[in-house]
Protein backbone atom coordinates (compact mmCIF):
# COMPACT_ATOMS: atom_id res chain seq x y z
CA UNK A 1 -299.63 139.60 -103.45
CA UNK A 2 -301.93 140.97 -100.98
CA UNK A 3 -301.48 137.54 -98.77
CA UNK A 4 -297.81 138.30 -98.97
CA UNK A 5 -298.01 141.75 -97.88
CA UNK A 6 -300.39 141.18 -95.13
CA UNK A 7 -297.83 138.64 -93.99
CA UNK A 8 -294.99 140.83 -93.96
CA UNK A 9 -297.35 142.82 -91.58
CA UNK A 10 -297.92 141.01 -89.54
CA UNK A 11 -294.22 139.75 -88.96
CA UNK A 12 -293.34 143.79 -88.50
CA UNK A 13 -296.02 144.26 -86.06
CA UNK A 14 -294.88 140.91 -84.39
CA UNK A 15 -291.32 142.18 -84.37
CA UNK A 16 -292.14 146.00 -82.86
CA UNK A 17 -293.99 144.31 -79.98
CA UNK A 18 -291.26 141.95 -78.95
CA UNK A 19 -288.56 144.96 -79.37
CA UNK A 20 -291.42 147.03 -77.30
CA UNK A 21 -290.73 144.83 -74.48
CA UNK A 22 -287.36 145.32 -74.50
CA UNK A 23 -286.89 149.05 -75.31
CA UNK A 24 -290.32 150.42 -74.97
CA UNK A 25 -293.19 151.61 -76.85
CA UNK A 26 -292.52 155.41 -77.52
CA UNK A 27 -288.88 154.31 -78.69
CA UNK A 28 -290.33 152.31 -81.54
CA UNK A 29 -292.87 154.03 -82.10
CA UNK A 30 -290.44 157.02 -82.91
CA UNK A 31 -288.11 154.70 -84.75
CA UNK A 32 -291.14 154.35 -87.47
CA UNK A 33 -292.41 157.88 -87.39
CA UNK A 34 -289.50 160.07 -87.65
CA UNK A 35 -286.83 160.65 -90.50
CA UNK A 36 -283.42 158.98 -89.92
CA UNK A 37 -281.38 159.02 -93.06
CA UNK A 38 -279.96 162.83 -91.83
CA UNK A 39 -279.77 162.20 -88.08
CA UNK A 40 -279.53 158.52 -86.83
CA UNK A 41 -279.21 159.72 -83.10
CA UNK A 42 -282.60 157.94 -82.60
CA UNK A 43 -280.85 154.48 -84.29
CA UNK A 44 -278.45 154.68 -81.74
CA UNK A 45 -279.72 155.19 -78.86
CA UNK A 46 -282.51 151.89 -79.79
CA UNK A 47 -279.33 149.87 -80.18
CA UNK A 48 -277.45 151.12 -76.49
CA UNK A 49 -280.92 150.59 -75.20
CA UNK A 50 -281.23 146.89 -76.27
CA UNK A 51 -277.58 146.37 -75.60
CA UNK A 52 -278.12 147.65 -72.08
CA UNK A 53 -280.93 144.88 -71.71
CA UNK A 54 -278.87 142.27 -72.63
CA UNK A 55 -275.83 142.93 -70.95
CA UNK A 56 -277.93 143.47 -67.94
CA UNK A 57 -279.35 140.01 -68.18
CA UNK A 58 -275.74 138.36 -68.92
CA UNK A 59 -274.56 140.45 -65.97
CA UNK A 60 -277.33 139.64 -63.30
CA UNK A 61 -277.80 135.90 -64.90
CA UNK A 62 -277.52 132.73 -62.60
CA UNK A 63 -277.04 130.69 -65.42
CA UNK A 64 -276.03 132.48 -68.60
CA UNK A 65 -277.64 130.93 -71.46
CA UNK A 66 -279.43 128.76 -69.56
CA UNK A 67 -283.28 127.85 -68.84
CA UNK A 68 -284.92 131.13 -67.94
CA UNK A 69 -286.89 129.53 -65.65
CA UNK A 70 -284.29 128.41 -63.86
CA UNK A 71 -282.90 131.54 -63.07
CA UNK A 72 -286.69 132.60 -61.94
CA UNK A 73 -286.35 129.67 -59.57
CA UNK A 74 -283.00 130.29 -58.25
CA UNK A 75 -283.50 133.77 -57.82
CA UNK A 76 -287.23 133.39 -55.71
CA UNK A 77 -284.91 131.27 -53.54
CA UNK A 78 -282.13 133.52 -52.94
CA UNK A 79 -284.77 136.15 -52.37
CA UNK A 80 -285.81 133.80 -49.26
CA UNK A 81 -282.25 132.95 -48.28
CA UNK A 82 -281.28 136.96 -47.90
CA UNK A 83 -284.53 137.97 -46.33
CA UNK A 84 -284.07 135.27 -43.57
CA UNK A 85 -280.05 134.57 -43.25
CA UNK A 86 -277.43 137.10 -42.41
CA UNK A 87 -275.85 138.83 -45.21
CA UNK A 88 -272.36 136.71 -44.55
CA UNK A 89 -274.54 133.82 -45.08
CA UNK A 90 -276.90 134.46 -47.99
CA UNK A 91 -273.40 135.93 -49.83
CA UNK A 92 -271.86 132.86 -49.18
CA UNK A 93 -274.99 130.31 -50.52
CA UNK A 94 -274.95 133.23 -53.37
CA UNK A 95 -271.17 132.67 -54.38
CA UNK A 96 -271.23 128.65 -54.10
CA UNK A 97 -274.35 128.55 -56.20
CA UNK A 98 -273.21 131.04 -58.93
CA UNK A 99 -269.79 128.86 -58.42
CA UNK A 100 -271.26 125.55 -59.73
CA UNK A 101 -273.68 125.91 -62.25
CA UNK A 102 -272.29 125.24 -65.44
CA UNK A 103 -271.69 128.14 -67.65
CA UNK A 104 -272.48 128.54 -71.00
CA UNK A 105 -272.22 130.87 -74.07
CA UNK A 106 -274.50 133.15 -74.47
CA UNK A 107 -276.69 131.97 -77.45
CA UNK A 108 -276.66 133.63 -80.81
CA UNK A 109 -279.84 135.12 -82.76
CA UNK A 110 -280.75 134.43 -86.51
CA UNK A 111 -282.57 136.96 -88.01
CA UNK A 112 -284.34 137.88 -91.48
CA UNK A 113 -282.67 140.70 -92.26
CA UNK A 114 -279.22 138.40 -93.55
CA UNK A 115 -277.93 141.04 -95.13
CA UNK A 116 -278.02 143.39 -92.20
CA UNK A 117 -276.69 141.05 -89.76
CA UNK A 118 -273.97 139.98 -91.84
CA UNK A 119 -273.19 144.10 -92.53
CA UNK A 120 -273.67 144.71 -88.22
CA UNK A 121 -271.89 141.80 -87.71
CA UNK A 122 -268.53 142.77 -89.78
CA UNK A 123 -268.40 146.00 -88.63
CA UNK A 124 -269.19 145.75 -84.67
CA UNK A 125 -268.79 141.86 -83.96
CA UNK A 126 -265.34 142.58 -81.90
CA UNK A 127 -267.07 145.51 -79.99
CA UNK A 128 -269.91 143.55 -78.76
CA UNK A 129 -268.14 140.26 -78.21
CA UNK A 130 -265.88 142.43 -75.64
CA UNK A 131 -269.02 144.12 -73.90
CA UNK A 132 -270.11 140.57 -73.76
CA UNK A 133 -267.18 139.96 -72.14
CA UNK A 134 -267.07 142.56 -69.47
CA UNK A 135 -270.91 141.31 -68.60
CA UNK A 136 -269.94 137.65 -68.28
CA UNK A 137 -267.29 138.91 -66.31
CA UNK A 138 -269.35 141.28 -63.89
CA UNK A 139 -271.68 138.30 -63.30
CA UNK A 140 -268.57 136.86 -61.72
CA UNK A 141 -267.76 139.51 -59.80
CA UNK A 142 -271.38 140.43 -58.82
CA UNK A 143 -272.33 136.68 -57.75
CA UNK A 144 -269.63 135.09 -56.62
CA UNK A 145 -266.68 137.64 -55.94
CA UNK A 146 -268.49 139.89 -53.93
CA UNK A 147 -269.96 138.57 -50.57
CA UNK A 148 -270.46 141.36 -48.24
CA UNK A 149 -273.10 142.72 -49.85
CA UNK A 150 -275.22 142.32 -53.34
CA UNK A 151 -274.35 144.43 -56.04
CA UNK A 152 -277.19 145.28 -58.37
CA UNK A 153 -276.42 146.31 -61.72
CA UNK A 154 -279.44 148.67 -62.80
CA UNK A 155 -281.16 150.00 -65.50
CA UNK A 156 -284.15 152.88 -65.22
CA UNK A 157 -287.33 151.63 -65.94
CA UNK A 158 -289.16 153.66 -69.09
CA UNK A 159 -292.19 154.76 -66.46
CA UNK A 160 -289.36 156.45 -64.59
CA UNK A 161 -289.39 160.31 -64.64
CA UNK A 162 -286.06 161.76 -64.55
CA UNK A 163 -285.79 164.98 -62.63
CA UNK A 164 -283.37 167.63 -63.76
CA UNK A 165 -281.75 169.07 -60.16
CA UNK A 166 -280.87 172.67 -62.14
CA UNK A 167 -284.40 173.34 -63.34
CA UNK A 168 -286.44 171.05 -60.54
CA UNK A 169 -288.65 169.93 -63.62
CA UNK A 170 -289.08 166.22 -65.27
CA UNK A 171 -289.50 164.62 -67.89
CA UNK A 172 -290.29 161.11 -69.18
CA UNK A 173 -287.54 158.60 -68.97
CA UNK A 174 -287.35 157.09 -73.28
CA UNK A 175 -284.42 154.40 -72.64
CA UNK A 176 -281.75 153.24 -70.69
CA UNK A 177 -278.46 153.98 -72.75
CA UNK A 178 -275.87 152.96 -69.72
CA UNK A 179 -276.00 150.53 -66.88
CA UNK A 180 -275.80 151.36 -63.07
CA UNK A 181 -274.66 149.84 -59.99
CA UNK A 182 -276.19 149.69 -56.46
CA UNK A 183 -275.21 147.89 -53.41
CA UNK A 184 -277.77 146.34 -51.21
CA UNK A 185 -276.51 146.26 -47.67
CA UNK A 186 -277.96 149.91 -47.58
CA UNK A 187 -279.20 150.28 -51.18
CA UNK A 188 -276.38 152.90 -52.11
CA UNK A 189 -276.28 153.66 -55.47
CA UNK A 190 -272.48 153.65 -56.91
CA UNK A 191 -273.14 154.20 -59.87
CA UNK A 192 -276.62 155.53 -61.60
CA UNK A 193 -277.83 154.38 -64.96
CA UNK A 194 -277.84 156.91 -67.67
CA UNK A 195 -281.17 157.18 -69.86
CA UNK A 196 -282.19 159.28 -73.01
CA UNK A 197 -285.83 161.57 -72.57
CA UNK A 198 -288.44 161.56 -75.21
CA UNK A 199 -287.31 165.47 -75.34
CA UNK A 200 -283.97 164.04 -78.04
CA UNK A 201 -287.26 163.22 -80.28
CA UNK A 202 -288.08 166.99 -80.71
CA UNK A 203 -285.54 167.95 -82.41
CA UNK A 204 -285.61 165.34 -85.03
CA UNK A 205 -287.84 165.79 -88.37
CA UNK A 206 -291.19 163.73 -88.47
């Protein structure tokens, strides 16, 4: 028993530093401090906080589901190309490589938890499949469409403070619940990434 047990600790603690990555430290460690049976506001915003990851990674992708390091390699390049080529240029090499790499589906994930996949996946499976959708299809417009300048689709990084222009104070960025959009020619935001602050914990029970 106790071999068990320390194994199914050390696949949790395994499991909260991958998510970590992904949605940051203070949001999981919340997620296994507070009380969420009453008020699952916390539950939610995890889940538009990893979906905002992943859609931003599908969106910005050079090869969706493809070799990571690949896109690392295509991307130092294109970093090269657009510091040294006119922005008609490095749009262009930016729209013909996007163009003809093969595409692929984004891969699926198995997890341990059947039973709650299987549950998550009935309920929400058409929801996600068409934000999955809408990423694949910003990647198109983003790399290829678009040539007169780079669009950037953002997300706030948890370091981030986020300053409140009524009061003038901040506080700490917990998540990024919605994806921006900025333009590169003269980095002009068009649309800014919304984000919950550790301040939603405060009102929850511990």
């Amino acid at each position: 028993m106790p071999d068990k047990a320390l194994t199914k600790t050390e696949k949790q603690m395994a499991g909260a530093n991958r998510v970590s990555g992904v949605i940051g430290r203070t949001l999981v460690h919340f997620l296994g401090t507070k009380k969420h049976r009453d008020d699952p506001i916390l539950v939610q915003i995890a889940f538009q906080a990893y979906f905002a990851h992943v859609l931003q990674w599908i969106a910005c992708a050079w090869s969706i589901g493809g070799d990571e390091a690949q896109n690392r390699l295509i991307d130092e390049i294109y970093e090269k190309v657009r510091d040294t080529e006119a922005q008609a240029i490095s749009g262009r090499w930016r729209a013909l490589t996007r163009s003809n790499i093969p595409r692929k589906q984004p891969a699926g994930c198995n997890a341990s938890q059947a039973e709650l996949v299987t549950a998550l996946s009935s309920k929400f499976s058409d929801k996600i499949s068409f934000l999955v959708t809408l990423a694949v299809r910003v990647n198109k417009i983003v790399g290829e469409d678009v040539t007169s300048g780079d669009l950037e689709v953002l997300a706030t990084s948890m370091e981030d403070v986020y300053n409140e222009a009524s009061s003038g104070t901040g506080a700490r960025v917990l998540c990024t619940t919605d994806l921006g959009l900025r333009k590169r020619v003269r980095l002009t935001t068009l649309l800014k990434p919304k984000v919950a602050l550790e301040s939603v914990v405060e009102i929850m029970d511990d």
